[in-house]
C-alpha atoms as a PDB file:
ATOM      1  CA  UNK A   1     -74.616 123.081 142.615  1.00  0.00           C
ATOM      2  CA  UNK A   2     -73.602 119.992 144.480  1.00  0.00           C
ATOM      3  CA  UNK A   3     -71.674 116.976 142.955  1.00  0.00           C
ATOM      4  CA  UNK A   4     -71.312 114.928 145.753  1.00  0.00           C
ATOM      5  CA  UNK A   5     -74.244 115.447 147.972  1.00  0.00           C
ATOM      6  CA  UNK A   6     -77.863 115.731 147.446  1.00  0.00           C
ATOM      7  CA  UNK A   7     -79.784 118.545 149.548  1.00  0.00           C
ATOM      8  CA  UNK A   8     -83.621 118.574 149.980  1.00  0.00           C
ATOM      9  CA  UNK A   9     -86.013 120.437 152.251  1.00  0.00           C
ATOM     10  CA  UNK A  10     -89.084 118.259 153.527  1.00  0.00           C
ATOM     11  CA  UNK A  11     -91.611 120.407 155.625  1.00  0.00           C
ATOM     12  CA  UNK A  12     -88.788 122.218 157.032  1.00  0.00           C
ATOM     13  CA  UNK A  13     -86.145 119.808 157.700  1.00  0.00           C
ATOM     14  CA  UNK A  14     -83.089 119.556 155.561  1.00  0.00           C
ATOM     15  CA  UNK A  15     -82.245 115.971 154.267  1.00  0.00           C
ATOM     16  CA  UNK A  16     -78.750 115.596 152.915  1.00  0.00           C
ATOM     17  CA  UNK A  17     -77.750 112.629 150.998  1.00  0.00           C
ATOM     18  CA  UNK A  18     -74.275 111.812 150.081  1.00  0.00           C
ATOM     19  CA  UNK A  19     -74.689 110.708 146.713  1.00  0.00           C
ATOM     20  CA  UNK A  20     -71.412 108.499 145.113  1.00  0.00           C
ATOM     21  CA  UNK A  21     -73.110 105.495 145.561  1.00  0.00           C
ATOM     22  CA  UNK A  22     -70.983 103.539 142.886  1.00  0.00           C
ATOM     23  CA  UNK A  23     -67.940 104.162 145.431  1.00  0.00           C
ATOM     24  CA  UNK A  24     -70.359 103.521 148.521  1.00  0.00           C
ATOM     25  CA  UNK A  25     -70.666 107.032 149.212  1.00  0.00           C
ATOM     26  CA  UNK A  26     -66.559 106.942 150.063  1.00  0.00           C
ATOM     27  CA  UNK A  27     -65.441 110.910 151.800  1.00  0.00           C
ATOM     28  CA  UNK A  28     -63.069 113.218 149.176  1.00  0.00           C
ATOM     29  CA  UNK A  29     -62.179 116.646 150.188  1.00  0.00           C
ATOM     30  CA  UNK A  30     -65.210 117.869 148.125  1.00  0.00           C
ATOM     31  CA  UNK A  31     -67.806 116.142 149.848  1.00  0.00           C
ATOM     32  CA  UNK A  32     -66.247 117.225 152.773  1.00  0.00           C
ATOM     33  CA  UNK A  33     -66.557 120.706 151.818  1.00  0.00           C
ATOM     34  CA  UNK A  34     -70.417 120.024 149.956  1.00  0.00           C
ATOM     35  CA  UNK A  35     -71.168 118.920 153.251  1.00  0.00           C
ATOM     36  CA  UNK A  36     -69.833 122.038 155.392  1.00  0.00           C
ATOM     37  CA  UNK A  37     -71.669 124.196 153.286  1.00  0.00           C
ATOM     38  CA  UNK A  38     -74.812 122.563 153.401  1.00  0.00           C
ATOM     39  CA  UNK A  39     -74.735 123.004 157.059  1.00  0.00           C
ATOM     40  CA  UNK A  40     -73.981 126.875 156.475  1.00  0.00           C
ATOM     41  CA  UNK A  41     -76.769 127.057 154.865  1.00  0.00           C
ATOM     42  CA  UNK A  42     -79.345 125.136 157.437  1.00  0.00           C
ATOM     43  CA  UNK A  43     -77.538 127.532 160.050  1.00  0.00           C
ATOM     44  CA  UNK A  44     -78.510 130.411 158.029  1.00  0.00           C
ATOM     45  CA  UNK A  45     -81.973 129.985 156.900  1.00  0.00           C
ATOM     46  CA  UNK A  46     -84.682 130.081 160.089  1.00  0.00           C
ATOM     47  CA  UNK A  47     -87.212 127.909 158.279  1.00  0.00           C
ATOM     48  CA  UNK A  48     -85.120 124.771 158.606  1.00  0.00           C
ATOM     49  CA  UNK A  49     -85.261 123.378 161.786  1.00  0.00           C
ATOM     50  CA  UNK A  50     -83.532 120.280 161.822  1.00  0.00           C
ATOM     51  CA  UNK A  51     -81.018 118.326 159.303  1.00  0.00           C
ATOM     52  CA  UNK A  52     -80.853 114.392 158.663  1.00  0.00           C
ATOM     53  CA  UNK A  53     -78.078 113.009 157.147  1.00  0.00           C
ATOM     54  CA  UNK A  54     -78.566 109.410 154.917  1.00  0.00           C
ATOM     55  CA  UNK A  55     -76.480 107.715 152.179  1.00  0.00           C
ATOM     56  CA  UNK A  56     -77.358 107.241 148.490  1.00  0.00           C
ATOM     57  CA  UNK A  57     -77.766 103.015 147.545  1.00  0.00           C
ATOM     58  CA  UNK A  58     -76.627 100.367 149.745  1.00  0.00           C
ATOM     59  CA  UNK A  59     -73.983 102.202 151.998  1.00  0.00           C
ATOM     60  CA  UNK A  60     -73.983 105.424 154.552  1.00  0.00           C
ATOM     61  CA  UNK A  61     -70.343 105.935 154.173  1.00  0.00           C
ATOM     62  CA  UNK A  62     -67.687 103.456 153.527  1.00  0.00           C
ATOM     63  CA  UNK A  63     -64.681 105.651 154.831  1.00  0.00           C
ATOM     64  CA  UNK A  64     -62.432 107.903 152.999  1.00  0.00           C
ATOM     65  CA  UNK A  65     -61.788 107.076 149.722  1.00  0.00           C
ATOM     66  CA  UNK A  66     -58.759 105.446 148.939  1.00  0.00           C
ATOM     67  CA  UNK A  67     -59.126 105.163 145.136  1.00  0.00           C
ATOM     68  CA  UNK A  68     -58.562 109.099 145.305  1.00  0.00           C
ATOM     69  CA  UNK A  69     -55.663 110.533 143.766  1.00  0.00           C
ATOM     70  CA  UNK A  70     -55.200 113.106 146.358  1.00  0.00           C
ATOM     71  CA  UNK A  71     -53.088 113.041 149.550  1.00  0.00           C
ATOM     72  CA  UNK A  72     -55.625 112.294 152.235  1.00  0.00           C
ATOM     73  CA  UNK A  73     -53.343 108.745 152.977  1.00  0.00           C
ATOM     74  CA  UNK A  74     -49.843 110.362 152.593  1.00  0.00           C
ATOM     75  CA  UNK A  75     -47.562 112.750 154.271  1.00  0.00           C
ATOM     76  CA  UNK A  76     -45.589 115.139 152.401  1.00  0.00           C
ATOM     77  CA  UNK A  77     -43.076 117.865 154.501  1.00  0.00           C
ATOM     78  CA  UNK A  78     -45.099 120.412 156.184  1.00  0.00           C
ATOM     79  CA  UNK A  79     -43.401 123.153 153.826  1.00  0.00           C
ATOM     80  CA  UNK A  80     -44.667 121.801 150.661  1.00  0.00           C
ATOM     81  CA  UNK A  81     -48.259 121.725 151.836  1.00  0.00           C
ATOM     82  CA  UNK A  82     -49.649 125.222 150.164  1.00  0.00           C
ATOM     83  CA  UNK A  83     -53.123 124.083 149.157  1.00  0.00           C
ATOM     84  CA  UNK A  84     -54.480 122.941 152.816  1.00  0.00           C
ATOM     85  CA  UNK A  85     -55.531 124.033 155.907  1.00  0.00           C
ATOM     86  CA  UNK A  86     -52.986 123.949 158.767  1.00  0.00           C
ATOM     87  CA  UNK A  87     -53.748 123.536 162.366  1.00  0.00           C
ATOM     88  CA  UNK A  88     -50.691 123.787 165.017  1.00  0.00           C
ATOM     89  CA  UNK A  89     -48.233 123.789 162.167  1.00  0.00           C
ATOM     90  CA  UNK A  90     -49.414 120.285 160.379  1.00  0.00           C
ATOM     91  CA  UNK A  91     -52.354 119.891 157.538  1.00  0.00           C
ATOM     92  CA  UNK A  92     -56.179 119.330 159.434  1.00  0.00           C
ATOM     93  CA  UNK A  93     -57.883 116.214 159.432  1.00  0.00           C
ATOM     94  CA  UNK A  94     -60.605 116.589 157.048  1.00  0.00           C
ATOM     95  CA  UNK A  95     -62.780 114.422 159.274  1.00  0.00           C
ATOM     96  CA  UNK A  96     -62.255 116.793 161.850  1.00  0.00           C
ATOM     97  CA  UNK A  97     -63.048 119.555 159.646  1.00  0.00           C
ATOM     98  CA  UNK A  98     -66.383 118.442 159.316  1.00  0.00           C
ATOM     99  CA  UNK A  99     -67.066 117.063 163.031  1.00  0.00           C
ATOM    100  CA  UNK A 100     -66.385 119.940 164.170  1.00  0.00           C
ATOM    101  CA  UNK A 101     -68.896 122.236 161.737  1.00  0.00           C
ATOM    102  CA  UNK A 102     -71.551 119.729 162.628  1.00  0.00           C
ATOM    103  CA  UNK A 103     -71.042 120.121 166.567  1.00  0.00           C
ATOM    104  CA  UNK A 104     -71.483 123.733 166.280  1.00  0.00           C
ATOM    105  CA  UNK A 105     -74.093 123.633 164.413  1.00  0.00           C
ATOM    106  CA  UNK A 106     -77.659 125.517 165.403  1.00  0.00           C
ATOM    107  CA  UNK A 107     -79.935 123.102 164.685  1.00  0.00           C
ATOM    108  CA  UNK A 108     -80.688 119.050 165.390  1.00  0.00           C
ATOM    109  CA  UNK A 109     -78.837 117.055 163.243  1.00  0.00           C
ATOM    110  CA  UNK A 110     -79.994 113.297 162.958  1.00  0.00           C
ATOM    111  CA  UNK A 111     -78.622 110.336 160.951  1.00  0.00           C
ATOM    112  CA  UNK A 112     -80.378 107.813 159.528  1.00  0.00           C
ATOM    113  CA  UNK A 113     -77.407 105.031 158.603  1.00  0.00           C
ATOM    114  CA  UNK A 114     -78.740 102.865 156.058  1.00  0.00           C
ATOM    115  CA  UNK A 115     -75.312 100.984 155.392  1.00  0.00           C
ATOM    116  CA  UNK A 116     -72.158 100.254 155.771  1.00  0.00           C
ATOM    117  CA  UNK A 117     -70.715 103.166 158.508  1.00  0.00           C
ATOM    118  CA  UNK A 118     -66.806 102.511 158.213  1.00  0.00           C
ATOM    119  CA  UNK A 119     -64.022 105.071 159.127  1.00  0.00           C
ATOM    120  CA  UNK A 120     -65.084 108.489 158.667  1.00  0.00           C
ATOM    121  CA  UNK A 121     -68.415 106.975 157.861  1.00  0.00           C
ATOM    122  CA  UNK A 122     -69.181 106.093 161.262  1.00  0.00           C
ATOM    123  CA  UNK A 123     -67.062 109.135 162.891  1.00  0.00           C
ATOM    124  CA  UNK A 124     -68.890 111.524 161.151  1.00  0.00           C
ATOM    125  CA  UNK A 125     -71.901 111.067 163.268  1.00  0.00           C
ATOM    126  CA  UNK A 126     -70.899 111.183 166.361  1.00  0.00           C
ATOM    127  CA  UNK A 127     -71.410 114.731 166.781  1.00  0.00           C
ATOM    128  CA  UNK A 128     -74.736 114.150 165.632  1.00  0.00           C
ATOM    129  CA  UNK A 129     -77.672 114.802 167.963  1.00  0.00           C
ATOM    130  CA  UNK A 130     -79.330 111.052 167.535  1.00  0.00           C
ATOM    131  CA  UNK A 131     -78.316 107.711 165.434  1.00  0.00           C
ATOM    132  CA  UNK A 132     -80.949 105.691 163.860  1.00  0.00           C
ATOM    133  CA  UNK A 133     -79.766 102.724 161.910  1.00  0.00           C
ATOM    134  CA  UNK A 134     -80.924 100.104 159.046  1.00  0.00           C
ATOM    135  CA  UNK A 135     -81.057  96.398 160.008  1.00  0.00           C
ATOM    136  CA  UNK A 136     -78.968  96.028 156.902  1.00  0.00           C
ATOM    137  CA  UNK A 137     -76.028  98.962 158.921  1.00  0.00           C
ATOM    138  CA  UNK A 138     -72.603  97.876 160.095  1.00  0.00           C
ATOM    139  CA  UNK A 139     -69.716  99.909 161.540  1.00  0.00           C
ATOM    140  CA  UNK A 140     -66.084  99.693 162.071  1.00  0.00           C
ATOM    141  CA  UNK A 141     -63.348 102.000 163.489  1.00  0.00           C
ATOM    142  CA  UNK A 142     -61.178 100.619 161.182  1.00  0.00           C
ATOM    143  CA  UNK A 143     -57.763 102.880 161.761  1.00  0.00           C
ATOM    144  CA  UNK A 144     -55.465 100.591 163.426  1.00  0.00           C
ATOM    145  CA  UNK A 145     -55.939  98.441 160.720  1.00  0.00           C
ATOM    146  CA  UNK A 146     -54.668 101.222 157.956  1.00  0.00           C
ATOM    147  CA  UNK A 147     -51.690 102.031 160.526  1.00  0.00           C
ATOM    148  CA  UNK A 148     -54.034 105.242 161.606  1.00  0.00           C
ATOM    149  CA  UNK A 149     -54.901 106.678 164.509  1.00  0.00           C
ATOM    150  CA  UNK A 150     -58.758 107.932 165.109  1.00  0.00           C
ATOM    151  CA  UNK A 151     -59.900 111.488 163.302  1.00  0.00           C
ATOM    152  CA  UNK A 152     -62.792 113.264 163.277  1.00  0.00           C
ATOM    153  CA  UNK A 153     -62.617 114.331 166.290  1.00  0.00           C
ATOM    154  CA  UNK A 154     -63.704 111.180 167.659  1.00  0.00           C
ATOM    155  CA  UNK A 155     -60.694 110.018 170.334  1.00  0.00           C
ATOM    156  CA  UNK A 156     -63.224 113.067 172.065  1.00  0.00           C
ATOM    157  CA  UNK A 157     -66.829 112.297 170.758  1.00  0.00           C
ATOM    158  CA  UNK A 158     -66.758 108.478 170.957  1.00  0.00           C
ATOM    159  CA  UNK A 159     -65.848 108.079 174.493  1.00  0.00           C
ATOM    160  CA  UNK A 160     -68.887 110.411 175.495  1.00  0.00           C
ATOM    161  CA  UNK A 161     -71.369 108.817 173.608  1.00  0.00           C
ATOM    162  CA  UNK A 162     -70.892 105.110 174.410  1.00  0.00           C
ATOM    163  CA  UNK A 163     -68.292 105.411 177.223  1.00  0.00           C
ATOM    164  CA  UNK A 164     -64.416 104.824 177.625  1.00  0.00           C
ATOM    165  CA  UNK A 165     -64.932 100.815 177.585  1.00  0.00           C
ATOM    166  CA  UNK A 166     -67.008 100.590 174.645  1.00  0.00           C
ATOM    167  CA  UNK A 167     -65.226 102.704 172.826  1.00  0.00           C
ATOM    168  CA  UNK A 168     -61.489 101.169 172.977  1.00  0.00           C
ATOM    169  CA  UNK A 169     -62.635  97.759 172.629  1.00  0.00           C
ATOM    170  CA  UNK A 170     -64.267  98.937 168.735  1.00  0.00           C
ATOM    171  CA  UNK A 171     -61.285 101.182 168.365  1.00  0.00           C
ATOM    172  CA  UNK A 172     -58.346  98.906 169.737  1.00  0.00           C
ATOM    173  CA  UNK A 173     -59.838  95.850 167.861  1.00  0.00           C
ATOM    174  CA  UNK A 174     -60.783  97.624 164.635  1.00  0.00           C
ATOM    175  CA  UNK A 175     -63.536  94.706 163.827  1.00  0.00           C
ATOM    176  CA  UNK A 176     -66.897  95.559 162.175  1.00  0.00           C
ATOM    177  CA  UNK A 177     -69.942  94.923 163.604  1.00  0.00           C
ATOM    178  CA  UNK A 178     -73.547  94.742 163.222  1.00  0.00           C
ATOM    179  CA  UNK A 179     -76.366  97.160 163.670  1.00  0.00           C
ATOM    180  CA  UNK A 180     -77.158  94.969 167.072  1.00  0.00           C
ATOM    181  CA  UNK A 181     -73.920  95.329 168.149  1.00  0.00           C
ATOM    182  CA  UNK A 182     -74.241  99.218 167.517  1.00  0.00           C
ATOM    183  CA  UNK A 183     -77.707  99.318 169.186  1.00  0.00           C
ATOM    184  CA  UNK A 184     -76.201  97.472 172.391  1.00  0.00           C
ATOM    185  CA  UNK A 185     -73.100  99.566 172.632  1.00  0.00           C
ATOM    186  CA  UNK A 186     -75.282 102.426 172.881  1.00  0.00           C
ATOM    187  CA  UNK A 187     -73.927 104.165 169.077  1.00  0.00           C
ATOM    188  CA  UNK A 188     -77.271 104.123 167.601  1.00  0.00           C
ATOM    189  CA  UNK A 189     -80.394 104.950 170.163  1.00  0.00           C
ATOM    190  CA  UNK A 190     -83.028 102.397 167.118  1.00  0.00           C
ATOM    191  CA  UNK A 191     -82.894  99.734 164.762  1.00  0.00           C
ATOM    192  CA  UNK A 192     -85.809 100.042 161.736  1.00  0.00           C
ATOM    193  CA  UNK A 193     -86.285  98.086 158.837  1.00  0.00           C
ATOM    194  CA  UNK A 194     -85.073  99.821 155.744  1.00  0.00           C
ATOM    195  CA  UNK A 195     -87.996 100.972 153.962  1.00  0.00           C
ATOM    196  CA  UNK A 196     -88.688 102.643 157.366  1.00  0.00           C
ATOM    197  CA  UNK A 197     -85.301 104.395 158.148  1.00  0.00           C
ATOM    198  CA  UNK A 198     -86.273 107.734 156.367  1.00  0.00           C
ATOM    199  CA  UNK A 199     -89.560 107.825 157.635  1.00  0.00           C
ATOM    200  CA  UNK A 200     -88.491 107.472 161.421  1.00  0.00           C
ATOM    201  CA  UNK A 201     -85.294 109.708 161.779  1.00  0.00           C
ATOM    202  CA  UNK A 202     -87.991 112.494 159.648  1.00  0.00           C
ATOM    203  CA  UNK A 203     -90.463 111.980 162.843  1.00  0.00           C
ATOM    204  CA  UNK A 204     -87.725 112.071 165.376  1.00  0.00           C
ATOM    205  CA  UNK A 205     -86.806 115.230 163.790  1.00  0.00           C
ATOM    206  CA  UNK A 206     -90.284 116.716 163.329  1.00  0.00           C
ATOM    207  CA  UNK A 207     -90.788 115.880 167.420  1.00  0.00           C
ATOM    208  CA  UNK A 208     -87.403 117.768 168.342  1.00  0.00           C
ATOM    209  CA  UNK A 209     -88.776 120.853 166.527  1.00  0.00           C
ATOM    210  CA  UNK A 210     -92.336 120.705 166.414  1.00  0.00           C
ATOM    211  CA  UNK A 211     -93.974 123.405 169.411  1.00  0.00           C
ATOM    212  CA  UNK A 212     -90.008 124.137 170.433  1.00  0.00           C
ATOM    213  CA  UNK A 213     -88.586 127.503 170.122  1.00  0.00           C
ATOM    214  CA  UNK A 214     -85.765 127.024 167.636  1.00  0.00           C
ATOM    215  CA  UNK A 215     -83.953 129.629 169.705  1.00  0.00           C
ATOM    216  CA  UNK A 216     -84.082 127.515 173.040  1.00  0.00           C
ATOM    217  CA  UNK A 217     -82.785 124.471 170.867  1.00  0.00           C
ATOM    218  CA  UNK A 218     -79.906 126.000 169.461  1.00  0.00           C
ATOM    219  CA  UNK A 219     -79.174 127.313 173.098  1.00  0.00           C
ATOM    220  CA  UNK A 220     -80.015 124.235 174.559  1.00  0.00           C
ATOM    221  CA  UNK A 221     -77.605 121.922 172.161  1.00  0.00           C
ATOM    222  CA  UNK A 222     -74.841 123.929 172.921  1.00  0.00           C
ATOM    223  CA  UNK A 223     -75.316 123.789 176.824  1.00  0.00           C
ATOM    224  CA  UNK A 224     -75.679 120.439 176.778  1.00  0.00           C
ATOM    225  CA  UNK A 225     -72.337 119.591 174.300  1.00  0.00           C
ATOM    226  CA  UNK A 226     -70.657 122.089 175.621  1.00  0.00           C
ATOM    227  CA  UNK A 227     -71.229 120.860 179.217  1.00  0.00           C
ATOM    228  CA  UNK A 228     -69.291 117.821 178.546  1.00  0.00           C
ATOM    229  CA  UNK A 229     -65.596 119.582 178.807  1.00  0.00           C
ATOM    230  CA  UNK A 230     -66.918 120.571 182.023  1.00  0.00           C
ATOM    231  CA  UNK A 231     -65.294 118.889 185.006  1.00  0.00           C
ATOM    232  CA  UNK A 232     -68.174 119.763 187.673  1.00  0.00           C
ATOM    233  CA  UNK A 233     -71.488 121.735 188.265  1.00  0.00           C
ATOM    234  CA  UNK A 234     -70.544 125.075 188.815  1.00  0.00           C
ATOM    235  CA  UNK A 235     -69.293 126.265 185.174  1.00  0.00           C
ATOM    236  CA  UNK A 236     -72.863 124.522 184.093  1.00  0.00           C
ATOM    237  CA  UNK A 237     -74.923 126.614 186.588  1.00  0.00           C
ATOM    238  CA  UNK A 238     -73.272 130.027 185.332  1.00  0.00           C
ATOM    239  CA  UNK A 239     -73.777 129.356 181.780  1.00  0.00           C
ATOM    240  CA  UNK A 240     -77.523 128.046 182.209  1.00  0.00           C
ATOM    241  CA  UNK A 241     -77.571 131.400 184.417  1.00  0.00           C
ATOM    242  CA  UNK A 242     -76.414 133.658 181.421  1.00  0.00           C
ATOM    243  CA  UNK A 243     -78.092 131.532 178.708  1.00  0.00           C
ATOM    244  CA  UNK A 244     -81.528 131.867 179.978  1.00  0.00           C
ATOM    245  CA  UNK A 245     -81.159 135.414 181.383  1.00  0.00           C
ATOM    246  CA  UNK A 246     -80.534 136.489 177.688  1.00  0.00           C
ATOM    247  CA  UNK A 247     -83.792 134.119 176.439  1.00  0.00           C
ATOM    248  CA  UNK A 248     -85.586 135.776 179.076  1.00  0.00           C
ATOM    249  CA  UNK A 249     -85.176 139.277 177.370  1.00  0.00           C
ATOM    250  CA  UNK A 250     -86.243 137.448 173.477  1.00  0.00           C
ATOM    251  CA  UNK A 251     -89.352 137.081 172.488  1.00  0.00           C
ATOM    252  CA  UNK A 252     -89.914 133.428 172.789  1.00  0.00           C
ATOM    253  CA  UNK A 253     -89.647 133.010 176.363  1.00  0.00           C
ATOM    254  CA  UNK A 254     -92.904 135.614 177.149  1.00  0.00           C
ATOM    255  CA  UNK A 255     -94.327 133.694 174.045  1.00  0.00           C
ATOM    256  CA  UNK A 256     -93.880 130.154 175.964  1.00  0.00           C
ATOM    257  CA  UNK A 257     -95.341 130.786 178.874  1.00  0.00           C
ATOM    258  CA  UNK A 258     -98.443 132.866 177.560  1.00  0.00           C
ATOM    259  CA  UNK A 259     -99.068 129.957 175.008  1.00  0.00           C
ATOM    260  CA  UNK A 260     -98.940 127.820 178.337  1.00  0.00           C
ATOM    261  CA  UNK A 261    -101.231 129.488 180.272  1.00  0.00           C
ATOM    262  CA  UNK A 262    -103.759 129.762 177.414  1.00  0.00           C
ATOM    263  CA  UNK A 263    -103.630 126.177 176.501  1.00  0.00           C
ATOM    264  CA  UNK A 264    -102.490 127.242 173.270  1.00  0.00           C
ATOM    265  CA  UNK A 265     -99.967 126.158 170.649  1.00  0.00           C
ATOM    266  CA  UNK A 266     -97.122 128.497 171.385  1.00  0.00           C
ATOM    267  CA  UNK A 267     -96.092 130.697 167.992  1.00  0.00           C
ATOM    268  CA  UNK A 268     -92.703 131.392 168.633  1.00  0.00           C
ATOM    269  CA  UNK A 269     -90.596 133.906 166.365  1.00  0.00           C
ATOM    270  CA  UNK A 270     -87.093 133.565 168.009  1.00  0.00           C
ATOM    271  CA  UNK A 271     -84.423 133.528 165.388  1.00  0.00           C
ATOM    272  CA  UNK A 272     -81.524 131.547 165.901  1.00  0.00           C
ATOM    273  CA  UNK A 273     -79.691 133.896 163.440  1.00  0.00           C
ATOM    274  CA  UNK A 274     -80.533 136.785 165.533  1.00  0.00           C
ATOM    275  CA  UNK A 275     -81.613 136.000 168.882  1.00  0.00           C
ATOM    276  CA  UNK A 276     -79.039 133.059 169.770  1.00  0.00           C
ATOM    277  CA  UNK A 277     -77.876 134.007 173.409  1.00  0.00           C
ATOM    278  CA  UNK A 278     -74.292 135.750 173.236  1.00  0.00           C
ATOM    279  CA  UNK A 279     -73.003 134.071 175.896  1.00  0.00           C
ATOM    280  CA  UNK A 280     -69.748 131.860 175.699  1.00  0.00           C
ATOM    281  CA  UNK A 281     -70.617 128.508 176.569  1.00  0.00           C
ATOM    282  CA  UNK A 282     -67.208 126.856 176.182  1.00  0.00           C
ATOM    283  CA  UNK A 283     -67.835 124.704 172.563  1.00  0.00           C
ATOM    284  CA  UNK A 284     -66.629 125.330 169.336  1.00  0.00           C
ATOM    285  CA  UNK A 285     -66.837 128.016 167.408  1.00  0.00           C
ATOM    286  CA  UNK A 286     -67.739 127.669 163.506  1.00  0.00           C
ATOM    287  CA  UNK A 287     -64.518 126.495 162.171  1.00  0.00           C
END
């Protein structure tokens, strides 16, 4: 049971919703941890393929919200904090927290911004495969304006998806801006009218995991992500090495090429839950 998020499955992909639209769909601890779980539960269930992420009324995500009572905007000593989690001795960004579950997660993960993407709103999906956005979208990396610093991971994800530039010019002057602006910048790869958002980021998702093993994709996500902290070729050629040595002895590999020689739709029956290679290509782990 979910208060905060809605979950559906539509022809195997999973569409999440976060669902406080009377707050503009504002971040709290539990939809943080609504949200983590959902993505548990794509990772762990083979007949989802792919995951797109929307907002509930006229917003994606306006930030983290401020109204709350809790301490997500105020620092207490480290030794009175009992009911977080801790990382390197101070309490985790809860941004971060979920960033980081949707990077490692083992299956496309798409957003379809309908709204306002402010804060953790727009942070949130940068470790998301693909960005489509609403006309009616804006963004802001509103932080320095709250006396903040980035979260969410995304002092590391924003540079790599829209380059160094781009990405202190948004941060540095903490301005919102428009869907073009977004589009140009290179944060959101399509701009759709709003009544056909939904309808795009659902075929986008159906043509990342339609006649694809899902085992490859999970394998393939990771390479690519996890190529990024790489600082030249080599490391990439050894992992690609190892990854597809290990798809080589799964079924879905024997499966592809058969299916290609046939002229055949290929019926793959890879698991990701099972069959993911075991090799350690340097991203992160669950958290």
């Amino acid at each position: 049971m979910t208060t905060e998020i809605r979950f559906e499955i539509d022809g195997g992909c999973a569409i999440i919703t976060l669902d406080r639209p009377a707050k503009l769909n504002a971040f709290t601890a539990v939809m943080r941890d609504e949200l983590i779980a959902a993505f548990d539960r794509i990772d762990a269930d083979d007949a989802i393929r792919a995951a797109v992420i929307t907002g509930a009324g006229r917003a994606f995500c306006a930030g983290a919200d401020m109204s709350s009572a809790d301490r997500a905007f105020t620092a207490t000593p480290v030794a009175a904090e009992r009911s977080v989690d801790m990382i390197d001795g101070v309490p985790r960004d809860r941004g971060g927290q979920l960033a980081l579950r949707i990077a490692a997660s083992l299956k496309p993960v798409i957003a379809a911004i309908n709204g306002p993407a402010v804060g953790v709103g727009a942070t949130m999906t940068l470790p998301m495969d693909a960005r489509l956005a609403s006309t009616d979208a804006r963004f802001g990396f509103v932080y320095t304006r709250r006396g903040l610093g980035p979260e969410a991971a995304s002092s590391w994800f924003l540079p790599r998806v829209v380059g160094i530039s781009q990405a202190l010019e948004w941060m540095l002057t903490a301005e919102l801006f428009d869907a073009a602006e977004a589009l140009r910048g290179g944060l959101v790869r399509s701009l759709h009218e709003p009544d056909d958002l939904m309808p795009a980021a659902l075929r986008l998702a159906r043509r990342m995991t339609t006649g694809t093993s899902a085992v490859a994709t999970a394998a393939t996500r990771r390479l690519l992500w996890g190529g990024l902290t790489m600082t030249e070729p080599t490391p990439a050629h050894v992992a690609e090495s190892h990854v597809n040595h290990e798809l080589k002895l799964g079924p879905d590999t024997s499966e592809g090429v058969a299916a290609f020689l046939a002229k055949r739709t290929p019926d793959f029956r890879g698991s990701p839950t099972r069959d993911l290679p075991t090799y350690a290509v340097p991203w992160p782990p669950r958290p």
